[in-house]
Protein backbone atom coordinates (compact mmCIF):
# COMPACT_ATOMS: atom_id res chain seq x y z
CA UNK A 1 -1.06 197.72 -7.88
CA UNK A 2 2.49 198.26 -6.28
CA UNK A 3 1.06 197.15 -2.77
CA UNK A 4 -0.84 193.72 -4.23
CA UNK A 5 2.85 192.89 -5.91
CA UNK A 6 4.61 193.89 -2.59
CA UNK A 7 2.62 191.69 -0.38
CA UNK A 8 2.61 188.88 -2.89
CA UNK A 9 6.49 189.12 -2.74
CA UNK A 10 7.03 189.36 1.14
CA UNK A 11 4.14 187.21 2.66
CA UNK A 12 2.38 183.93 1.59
CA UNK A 13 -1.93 184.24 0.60
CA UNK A 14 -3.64 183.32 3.41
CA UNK A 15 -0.82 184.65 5.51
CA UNK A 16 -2.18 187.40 7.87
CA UNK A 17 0.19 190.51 8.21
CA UNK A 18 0.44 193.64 9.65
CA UNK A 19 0.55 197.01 8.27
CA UNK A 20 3.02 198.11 10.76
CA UNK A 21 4.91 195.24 8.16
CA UNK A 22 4.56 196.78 5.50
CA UNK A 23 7.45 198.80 4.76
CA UNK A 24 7.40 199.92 0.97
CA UNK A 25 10.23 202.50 0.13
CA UNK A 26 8.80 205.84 -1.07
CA UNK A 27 5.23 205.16 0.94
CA UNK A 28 4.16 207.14 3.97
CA UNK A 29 2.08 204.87 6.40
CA UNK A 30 -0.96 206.85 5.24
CA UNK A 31 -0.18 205.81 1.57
CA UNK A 32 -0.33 202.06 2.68
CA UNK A 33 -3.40 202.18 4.59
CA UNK A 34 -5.39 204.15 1.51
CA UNK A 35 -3.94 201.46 -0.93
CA UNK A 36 -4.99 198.27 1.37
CA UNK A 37 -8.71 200.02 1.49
CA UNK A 38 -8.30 200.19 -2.63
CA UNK A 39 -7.28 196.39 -2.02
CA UNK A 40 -10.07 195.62 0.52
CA UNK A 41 -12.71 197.71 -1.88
CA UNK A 42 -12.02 195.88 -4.90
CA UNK A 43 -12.01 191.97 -3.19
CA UNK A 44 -7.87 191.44 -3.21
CA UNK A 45 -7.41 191.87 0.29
CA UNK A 46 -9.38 191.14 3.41
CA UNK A 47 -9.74 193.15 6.54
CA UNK A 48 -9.39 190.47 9.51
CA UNK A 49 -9.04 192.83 11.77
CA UNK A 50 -7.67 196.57 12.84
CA UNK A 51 -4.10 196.50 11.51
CA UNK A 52 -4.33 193.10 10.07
CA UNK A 53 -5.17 191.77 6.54
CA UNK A 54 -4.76 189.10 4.19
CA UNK A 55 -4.44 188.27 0.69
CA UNK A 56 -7.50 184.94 0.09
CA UNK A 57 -6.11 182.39 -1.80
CA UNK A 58 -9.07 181.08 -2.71
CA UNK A 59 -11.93 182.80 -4.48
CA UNK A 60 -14.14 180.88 -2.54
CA UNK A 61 -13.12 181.80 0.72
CA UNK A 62 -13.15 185.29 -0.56
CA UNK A 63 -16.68 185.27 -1.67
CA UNK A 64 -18.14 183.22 2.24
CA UNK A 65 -16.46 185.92 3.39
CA UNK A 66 -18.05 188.65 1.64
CA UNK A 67 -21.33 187.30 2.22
CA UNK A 68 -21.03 187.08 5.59
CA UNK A 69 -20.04 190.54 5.84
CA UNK A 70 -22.64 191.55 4.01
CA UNK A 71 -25.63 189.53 5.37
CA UNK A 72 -24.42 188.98 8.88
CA UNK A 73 -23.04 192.42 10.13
């Protein structure tokens, strides 16, 4: 998980970003955005909105979150 360590490294959890931020060397834009879907997939990352994510820093937040995706949308 090159991204996960990447973010972890340039931006606090609960920090939103950018992916127009994300500037790994070696990674094409289209790279990053397939690897923050892995991220978003799996529960490390959150979607808030197009373009912008965040790492949860708590597993509880993460998990209201999911729910309400789930249930509510």
């Amino acid at each position: 998980m090159k991204l996960y360590d990447y973010i972890l490294e340039n931006f606090e959890k609960d920090e939103p970003f950018f992916v127009s931020e994300l500037n790994m060397p070696g990674s094409t834009k289209n790279n990053i955005r397939q690897a923050l879907k892995v991220l978003c997939d799996k529960g490390f990352a959150i979607r808030y909105d197009t373009g912008v994510y965040y790492i949860p820093k708590d597993i509880n937040k993460l998990l209201l979150f999911l729910i309400k995706e789930f249930y509510y949308s």
